[in-house]
Structures are given as C-alpha cells and as structure tokens.
Protein backbone atom coordinates (compact mmCIF):
# COMPACT_ATOMS: atom_id res chain seq x y z
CA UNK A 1 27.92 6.06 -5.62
CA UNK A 2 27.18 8.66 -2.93
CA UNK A 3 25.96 7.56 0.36
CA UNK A 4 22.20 8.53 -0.17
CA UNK A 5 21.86 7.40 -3.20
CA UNK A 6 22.60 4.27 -1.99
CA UNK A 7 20.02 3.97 0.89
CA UNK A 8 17.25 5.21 -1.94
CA UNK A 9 18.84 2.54 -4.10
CA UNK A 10 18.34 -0.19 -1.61
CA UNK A 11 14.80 1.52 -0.59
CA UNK A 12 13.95 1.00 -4.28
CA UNK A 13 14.80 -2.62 -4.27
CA UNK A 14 12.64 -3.46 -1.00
CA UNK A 15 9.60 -1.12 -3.00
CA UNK A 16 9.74 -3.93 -5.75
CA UNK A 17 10.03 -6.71 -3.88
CA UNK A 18 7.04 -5.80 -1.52
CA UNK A 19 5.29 -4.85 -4.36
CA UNK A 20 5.80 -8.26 -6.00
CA UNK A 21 4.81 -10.03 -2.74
CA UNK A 22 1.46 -8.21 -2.18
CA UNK A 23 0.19 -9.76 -5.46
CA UNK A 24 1.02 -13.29 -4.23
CA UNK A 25 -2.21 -15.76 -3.49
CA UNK A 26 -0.70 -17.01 -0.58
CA UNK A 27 0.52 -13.53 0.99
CA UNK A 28 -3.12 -11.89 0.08
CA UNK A 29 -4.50 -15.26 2.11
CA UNK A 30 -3.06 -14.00 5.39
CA UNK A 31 -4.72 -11.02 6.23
CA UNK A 32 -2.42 -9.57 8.80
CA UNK A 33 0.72 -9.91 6.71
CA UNK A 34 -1.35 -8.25 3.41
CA UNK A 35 -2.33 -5.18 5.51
CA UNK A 36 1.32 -4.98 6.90
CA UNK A 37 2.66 -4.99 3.29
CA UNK A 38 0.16 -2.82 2.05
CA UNK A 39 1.11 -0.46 4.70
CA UNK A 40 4.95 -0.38 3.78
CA UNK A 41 4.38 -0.50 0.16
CA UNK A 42 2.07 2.83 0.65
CA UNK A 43 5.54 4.47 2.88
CA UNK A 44 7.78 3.55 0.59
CA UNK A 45 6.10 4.38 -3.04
CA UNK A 46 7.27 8.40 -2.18
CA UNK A 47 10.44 7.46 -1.39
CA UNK A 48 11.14 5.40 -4.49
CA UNK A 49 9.58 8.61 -6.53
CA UNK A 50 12.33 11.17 -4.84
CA UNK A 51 14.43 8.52 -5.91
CA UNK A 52 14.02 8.92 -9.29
CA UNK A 53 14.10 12.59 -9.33
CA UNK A 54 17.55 12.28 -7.34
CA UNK A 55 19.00 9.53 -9.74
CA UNK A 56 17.98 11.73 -12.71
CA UNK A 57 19.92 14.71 -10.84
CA UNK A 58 22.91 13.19 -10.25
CA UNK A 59 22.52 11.51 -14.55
CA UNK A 60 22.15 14.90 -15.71
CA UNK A 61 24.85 16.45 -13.55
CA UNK A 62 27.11 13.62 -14.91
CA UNK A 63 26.03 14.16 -18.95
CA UNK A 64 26.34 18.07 -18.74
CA UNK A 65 30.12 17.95 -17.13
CA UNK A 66 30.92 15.78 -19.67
CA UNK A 67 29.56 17.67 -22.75
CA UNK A 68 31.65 20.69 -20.85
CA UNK A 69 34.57 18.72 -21.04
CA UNK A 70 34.43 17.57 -24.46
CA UNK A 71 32.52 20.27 -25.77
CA UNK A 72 34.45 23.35 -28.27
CA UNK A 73 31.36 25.35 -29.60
CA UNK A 74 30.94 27.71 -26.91
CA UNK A 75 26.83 28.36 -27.61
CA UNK A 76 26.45 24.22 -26.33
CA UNK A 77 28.79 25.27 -23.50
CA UNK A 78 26.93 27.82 -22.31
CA UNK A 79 23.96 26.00 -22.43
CA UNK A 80 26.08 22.96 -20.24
CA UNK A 81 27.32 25.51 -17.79
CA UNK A 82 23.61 26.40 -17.60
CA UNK A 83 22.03 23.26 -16.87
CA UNK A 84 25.21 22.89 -14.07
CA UNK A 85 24.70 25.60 -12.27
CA UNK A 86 21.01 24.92 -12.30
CA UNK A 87 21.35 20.90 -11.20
CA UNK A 88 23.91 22.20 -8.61
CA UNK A 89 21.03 24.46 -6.81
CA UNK A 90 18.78 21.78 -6.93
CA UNK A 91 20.84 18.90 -5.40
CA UNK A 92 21.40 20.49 -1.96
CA UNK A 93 17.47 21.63 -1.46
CA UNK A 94 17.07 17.85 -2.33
CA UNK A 95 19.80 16.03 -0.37
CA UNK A 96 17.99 17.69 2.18
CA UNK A 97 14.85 16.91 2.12
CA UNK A 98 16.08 13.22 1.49
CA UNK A 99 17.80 13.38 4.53
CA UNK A 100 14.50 13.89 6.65
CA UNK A 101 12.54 11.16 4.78
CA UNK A 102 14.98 9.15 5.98
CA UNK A 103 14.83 9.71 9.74
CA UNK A 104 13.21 6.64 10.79
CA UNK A 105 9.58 6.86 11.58
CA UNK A 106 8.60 5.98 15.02
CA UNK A 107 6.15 3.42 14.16
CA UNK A 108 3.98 4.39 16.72
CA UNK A 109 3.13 7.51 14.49
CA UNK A 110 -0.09 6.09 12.48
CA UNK A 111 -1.94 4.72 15.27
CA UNK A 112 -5.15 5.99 16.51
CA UNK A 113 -4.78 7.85 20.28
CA UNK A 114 -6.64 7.91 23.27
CA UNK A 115 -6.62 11.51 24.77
CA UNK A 116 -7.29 12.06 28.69
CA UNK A 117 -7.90 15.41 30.09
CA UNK A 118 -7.58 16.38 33.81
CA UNK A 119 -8.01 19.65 35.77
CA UNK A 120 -5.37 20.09 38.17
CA UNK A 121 -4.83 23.03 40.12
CA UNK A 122 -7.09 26.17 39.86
CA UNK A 123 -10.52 24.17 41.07
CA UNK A 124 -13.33 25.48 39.11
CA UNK A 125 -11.08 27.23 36.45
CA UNK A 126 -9.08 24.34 36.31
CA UNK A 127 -12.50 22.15 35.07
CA UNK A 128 -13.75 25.22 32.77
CA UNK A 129 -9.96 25.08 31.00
CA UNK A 130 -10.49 21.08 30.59
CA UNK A 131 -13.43 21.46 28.63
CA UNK A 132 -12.25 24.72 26.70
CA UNK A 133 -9.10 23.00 25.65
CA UNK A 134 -11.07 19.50 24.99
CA UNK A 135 -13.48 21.80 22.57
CA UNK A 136 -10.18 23.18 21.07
CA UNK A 137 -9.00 19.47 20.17
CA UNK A 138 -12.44 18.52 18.44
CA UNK A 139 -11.78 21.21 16.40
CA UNK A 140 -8.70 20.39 15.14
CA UNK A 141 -10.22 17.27 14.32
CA UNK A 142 -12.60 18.53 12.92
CA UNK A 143 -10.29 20.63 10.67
CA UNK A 144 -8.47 17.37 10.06
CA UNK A 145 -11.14 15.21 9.07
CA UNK A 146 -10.75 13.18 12.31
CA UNK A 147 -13.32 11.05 14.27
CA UNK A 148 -13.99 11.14 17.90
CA UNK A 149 -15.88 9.15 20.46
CA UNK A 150 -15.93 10.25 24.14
CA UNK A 151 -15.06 6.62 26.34
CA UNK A 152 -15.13 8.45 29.86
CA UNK A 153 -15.79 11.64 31.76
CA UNK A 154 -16.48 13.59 35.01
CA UNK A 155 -18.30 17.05 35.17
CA UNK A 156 -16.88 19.88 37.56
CA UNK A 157 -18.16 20.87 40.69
CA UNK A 158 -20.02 23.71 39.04
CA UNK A 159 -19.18 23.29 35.09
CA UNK A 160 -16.84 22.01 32.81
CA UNK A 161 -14.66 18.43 33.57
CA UNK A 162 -12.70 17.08 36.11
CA UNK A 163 -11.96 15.14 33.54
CA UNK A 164 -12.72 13.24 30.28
CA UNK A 165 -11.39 11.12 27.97
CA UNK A 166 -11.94 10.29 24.17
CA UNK A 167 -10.58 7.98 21.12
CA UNK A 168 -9.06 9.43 18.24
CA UNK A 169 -9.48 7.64 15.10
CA UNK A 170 -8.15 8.67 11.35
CA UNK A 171 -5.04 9.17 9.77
CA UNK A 172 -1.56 9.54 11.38
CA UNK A 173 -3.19 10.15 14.61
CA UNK A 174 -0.52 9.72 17.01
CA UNK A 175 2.18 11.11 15.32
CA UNK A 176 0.19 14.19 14.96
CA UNK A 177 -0.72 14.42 18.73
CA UNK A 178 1.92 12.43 20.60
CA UNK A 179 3.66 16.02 21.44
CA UNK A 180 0.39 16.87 23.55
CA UNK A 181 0.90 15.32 26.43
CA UNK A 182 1.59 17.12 29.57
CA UNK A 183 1.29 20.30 31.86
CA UNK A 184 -1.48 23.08 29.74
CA UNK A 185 -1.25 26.12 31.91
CA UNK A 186 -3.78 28.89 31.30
CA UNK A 187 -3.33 32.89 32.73
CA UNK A 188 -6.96 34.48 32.58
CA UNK A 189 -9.02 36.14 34.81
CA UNK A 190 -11.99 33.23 35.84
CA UNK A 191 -15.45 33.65 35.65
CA UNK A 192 -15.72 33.15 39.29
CA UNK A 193 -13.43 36.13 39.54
CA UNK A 194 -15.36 39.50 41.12
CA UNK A 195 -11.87 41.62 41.50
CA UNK A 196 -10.47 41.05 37.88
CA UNK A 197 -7.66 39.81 39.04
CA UNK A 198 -5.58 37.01 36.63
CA UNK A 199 -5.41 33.35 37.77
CA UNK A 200 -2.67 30.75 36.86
CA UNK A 201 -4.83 27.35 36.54
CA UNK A 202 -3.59 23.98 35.08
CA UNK A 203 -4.72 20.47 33.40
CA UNK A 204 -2.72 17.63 32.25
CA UNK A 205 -3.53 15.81 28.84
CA UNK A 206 -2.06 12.68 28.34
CA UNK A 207 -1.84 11.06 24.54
CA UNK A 208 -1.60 7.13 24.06
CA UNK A 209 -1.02 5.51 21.07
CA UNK A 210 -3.93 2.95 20.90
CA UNK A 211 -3.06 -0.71 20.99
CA UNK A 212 -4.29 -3.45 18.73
CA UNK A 213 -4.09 -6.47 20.47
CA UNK A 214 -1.68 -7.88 18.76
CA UNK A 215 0.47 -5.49 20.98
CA UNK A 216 -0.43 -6.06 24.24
CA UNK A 217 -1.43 -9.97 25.62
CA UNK A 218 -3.96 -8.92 28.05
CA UNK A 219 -5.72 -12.12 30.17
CA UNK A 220 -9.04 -10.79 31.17
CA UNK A 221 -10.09 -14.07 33.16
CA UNK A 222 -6.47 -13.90 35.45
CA UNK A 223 -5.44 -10.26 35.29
CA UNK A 224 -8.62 -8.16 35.21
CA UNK A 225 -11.56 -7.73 37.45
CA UNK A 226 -14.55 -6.53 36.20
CA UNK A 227 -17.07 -4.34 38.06
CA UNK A 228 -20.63 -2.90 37.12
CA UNK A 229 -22.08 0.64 37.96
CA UNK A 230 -24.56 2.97 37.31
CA UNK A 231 -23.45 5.85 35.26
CA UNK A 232 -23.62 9.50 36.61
CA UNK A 233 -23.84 12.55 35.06
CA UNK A 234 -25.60 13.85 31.53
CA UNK A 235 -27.32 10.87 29.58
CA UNK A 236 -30.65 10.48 29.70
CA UNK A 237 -33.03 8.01 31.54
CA UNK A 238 -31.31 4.78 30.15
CA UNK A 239 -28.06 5.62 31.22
CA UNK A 240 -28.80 6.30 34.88
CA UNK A 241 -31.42 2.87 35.22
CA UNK A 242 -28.87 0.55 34.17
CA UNK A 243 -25.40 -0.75 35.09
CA UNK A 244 -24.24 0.31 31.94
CA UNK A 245 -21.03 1.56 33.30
CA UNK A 246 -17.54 -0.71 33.67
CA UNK A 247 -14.92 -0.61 35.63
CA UNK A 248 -11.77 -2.58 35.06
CA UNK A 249 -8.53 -3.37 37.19
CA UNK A 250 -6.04 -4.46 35.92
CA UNK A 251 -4.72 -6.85 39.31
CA UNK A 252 -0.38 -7.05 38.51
CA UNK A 253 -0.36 -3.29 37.96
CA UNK A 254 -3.01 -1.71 39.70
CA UNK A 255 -4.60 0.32 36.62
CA UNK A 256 -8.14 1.30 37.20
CA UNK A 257 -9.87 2.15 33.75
CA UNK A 258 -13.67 3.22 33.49
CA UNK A 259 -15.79 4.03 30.89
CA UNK A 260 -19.57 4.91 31.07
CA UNK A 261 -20.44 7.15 28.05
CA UNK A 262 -21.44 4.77 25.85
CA UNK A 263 -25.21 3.61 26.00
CA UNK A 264 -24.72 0.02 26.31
CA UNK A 265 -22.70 -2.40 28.67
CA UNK A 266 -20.79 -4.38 25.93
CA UNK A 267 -19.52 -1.31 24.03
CA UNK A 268 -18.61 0.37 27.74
CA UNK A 269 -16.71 -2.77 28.34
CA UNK A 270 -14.72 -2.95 24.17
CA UNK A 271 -13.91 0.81 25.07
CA UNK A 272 -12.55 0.07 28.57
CA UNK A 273 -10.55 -2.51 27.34
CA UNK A 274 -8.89 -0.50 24.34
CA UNK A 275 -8.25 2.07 27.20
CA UNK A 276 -6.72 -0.49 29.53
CA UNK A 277 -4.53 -2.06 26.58
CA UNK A 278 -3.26 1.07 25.57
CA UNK A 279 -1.88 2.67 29.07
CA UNK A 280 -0.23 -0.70 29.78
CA UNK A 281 1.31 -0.58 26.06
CA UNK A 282 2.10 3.37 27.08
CA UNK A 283 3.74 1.84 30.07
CA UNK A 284 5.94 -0.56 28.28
CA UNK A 285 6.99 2.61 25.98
CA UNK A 286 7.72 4.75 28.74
CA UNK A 287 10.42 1.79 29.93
CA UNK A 288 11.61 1.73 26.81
CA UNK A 289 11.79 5.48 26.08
CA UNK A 290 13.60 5.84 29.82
CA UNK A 291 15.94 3.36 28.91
CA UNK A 292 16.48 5.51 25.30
CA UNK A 293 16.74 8.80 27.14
CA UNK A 294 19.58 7.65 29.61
CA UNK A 295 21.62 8.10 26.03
CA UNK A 296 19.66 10.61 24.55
CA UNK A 297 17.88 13.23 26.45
CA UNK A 298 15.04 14.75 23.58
CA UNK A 299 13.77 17.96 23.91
CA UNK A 300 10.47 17.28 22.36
CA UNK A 301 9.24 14.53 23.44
CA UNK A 302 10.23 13.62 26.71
CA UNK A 303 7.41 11.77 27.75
CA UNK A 304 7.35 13.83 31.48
CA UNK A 305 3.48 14.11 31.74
CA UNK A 306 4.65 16.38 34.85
CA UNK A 307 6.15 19.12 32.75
CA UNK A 308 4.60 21.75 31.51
CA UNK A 309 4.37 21.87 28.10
CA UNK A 310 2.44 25.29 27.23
CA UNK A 311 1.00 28.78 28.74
CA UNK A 312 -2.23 30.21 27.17
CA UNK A 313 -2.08 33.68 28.26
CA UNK A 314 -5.53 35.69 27.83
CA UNK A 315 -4.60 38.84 28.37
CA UNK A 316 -1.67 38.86 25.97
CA UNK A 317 -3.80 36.50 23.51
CA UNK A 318 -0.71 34.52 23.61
CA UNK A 319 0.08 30.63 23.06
CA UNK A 320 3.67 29.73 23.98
CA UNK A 321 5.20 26.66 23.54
CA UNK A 322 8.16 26.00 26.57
CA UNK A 323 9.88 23.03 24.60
CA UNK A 324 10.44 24.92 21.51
CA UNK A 325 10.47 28.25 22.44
CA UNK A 326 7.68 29.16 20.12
CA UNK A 327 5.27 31.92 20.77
CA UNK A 328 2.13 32.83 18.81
CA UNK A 329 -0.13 35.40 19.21
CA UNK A 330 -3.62 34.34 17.60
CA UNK A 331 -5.01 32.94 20.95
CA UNK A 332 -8.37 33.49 20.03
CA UNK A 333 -8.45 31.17 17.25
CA UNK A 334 -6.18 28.40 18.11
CA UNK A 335 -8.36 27.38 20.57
CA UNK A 336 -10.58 27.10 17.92
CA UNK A 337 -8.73 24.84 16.63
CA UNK A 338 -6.26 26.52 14.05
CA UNK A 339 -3.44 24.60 16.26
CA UNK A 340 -1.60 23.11 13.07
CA UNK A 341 1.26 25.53 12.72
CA UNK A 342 2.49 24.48 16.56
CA UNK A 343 1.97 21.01 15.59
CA UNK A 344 4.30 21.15 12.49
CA UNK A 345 6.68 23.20 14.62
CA UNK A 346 7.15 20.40 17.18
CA UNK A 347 7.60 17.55 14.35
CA UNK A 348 10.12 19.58 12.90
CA UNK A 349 11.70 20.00 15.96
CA UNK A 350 11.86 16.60 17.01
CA UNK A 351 13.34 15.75 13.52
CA UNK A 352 15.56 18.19 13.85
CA UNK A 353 17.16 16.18 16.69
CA UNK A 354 16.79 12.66 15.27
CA UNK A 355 18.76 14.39 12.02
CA UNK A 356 21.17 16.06 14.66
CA UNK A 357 21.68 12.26 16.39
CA UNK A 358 22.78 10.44 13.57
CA UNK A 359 25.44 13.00 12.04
C-alpha cells in the first residue's frame, strides 16, 4: 500500500470512529467535547470523500493492468490501455492535491480575529490611510459574509484614526487574515498636499486569533485592574455623560487594553476582556512561533509586526505584496475590498513551505 493511501486509510478509520462517538448519550452530554467532535468530524468528512475517489483510482488502475495482461482480443485491450492512460493522468493531479490536505492545519485557522489598526509615520496621511484601509477590510467582509463590531478607536488630529480596533466574527476567520499583520505602506500624493508632490506614509495592522477562555486562565481579581472613563469622540449624548468606557491592565505584563465604543459599561468591559485574552494568547504564540522559527525561518508568516508587509502605490494603481513577490495592478478596487486573490496567494504560499518542510 502506497504511503498516502495509508494516511487516508487511517484518516478514514478516525472519520468512523468520531462519527460513532458523536451519537453517544454520554459524549452529546458534555457540551465541550460534542462541539470538539463535531468540529473534527466536519474536517475530516472531505478527506474521507478524496479517499474514496483515490482508493477507486488506484482499484481501477489495478483491474485494467490486469485485463491488459491477461487480455488477447485486442478491441478490450485497447479499451484497457485507454482507461490506463486515463487513470495514470488523473493520479498525479490527485496525489497532489492530497498532499496539501494533508499539511496540518494550524488550528488557530477557524478562530474569530481581533484586528488593530495604527497610523504610524506620515501624521495626517498616516490617520486618513488607517481608515481607508479599515473601510477596505469591511469590505472584504462584507464580500465574505463576515460580521464586525468596532471594540476601540481614536480619531486623527484632523480626520481619519490614530487608530481603531474591531472583532471579526464568521467562518475561518483567522486563517483567512492571520497574513495581515504588519507594516501597510501607502505612496500617494495627500490631501494636505498643495505641491503634488507623492508621500510615503505607513500604519501597522496587527491580527489576533481570538481566545475562548478555555485558552487563556486570566484572574481578573489578582492580575487585572480595572479603571472607568468617559468616552471621547463620535457617540452621541449617552456616551460622553457616562463612564461607559474601560480600561484594563493587565499587572504581570503590563498590557493596557481599552474599549469605549460600545454603549454600555458591561459590554465595554466583555469586549476589553476578549481583547486582553487574546494579545496575551498572541503573546504565548509569538514564544512559541520564535522558538519554531529558530528551526524554520517562514517566509509568510513571520509574525514581525515591524516588517513591512505591502506598498499601495497610487500613482501606479499598484498593490504589491513584499513576502511573495506578488504585484497587482487593480488598486482601485482592492481597496474596495476585491482583496481575495492576494489572500489565496499568501495561503498558497505558506503551504507551499509547510509541503516543502516535510519532503
């Protein structure tokens, strides 16, 4: 038996006995395991199709070289040599797409994701950039069939954001965006601009997988302190009367986390604290991922918020993608949100390199 068929053999094994288990009383009792099951039994139902189609490649493969062999009229050899030839194109194509549903899936990939935007250098631009690239994101989402909430954020001097933060909630939400994080630079002549002349501004997005709690053990009456503030900014009357706003500091580490776009104090606070447990989680990974990289440097997904990741050049109408070398030249509406192509490109690419790691 060849060596794939083997893992999809053993995958096919584990697809019957979770499916067995998630019918069992006692298994359906405990909520947490059921939804953990369910999950995996969902992953692995493709698999166990491909599976099939493989095992019935290799079958037929097997039946027709044997009706060759033993076969004298030559019409019913023809019609073996056929079906050969034919089984023989399709087995590569789908050795190889086995071979990449195999790649184990970082199972941070179907969390939800907390996105934070922040100008950095250009000043104004740098704030008018956050909030054109934050639109460009809500697009997507929109395109996806996403939800988003905004937990936190700070207008510029004159427009746009210092910076702002949001939740990201839907399917596969991390794996999709887990590539965003870093350096955005942007080339275009600014509004504030009276000589025409073409600026080079930047922002930093950062993209955390969100943590359940069952990930991160977070004691909010020895570890956090909790503070109270009056939210600034857009929002009304109510929001600017009351100390709706929270702050939260986290006392080993030092993490501030605030949140003061919702309209009441109790959701400000849930949000703050999803925020809080999912940087600290992020830190954890990063550890991890360091301690990874020292044996495998990745191209993709290096995790360096510091580096910078992509240039959106205006007057070219240009996106260009430093990691991957990819340029594309449809500006205009990728930052309204017709981003998927790069975001396809850089899973491939990263699976490229997992494939590349384990031959």
């Amino acid at each position: 038996m060849n060596d794939l068929l083997q893992k999809l053999e053993a995958i096919h094994y584990r697809f019957i006995e979770v499916g067995t288990q998630i019918t069992d009383p006692d298994i359906i009792a405990d909520m947490p395991r059921y939804v953990k099951l369910s999950k995996e039994y969902k992953d692995l139902d493709e698999m166990d199709k491909i599976y099939f189609k493989y095992k019935n490649i290799l079958d037929n493969l097997v039946s027709a070289k044997a009706l060759l062999a033993e076969e004298k009229d030559p019409e019913m050899r023809e019609m073996a040599k056929g079906e050969i030839d034919e089984l023989e194109n399709l087995r590569p194509e789908m050795e190889e797409e086995i071979k990449f549903m195999l790649i184990p899936k970082d199972p941070e990939d179907d969390k939800n994701a907390i996105m934070e935007f922040r100008s950095g250098t250009g000043g104004d631009e740098a704030c008018i950039f956050v909030e054109d690239v934050f639109r460009m994101y809500t697009m997507f989402f929109k395109e996806r069939g996403w939800q988003y909430e905004i937990l936190n954020s700070s207008p510029g001097t004159t427009s746009g954001f210092k910076e702002i933060a949001c939740e990201v909630t839907g399917d596969a939400i991390y794996g999709n965006l887990k590539f965003e994080s870093g350096v955005h630079r942007v080339q275009r002549v600014p509004e504030t601009e009276s000589q025409g002349r073409v600026h080079t501004s930047a922002i930093t997005v950062a993209v955390l997988p969100e943590a359940e709690e069952v990930d991160v053990e977070l004691n909010m009456a020895t570890d956090v302190r909790r503070d109270t503030f009056r939210a600034s900014g857009a929002g009304g009357q109510h929001v600017n009367k009351t100390e709706s706003a929270i702050r939260l500091t986290h006392i080993p580490t030092g993490l501030v986390v605030e949140c003061q776009d919702g309209r009441s104090q109790h959701k400000n606070l849930e949000k703050a604290i999803t925020v809080l447990r999912s940087r600290l989680y992020q830190m954890e990974l990063d550890r991890i991922n360091e301690e990874r990289s020292a044996h495998r440097k990745t191209l993709v997904s290096s995790g360096d918020r510091s580096a910078k990741i992509r240039t959106y050049n205006y007057p070219q109408g240009r996106i260009t993608d430093h990691r991957i070398n990819k340029t594309m030249y449809n500006l205009s509406s990728f930052m309204n949100g017709d981003m998927q192509e790069m975001v396809d490109a850089l899973k491939m690419a990263e699976n490229a390199e997992k494939l590349q790691a384990e031959t």
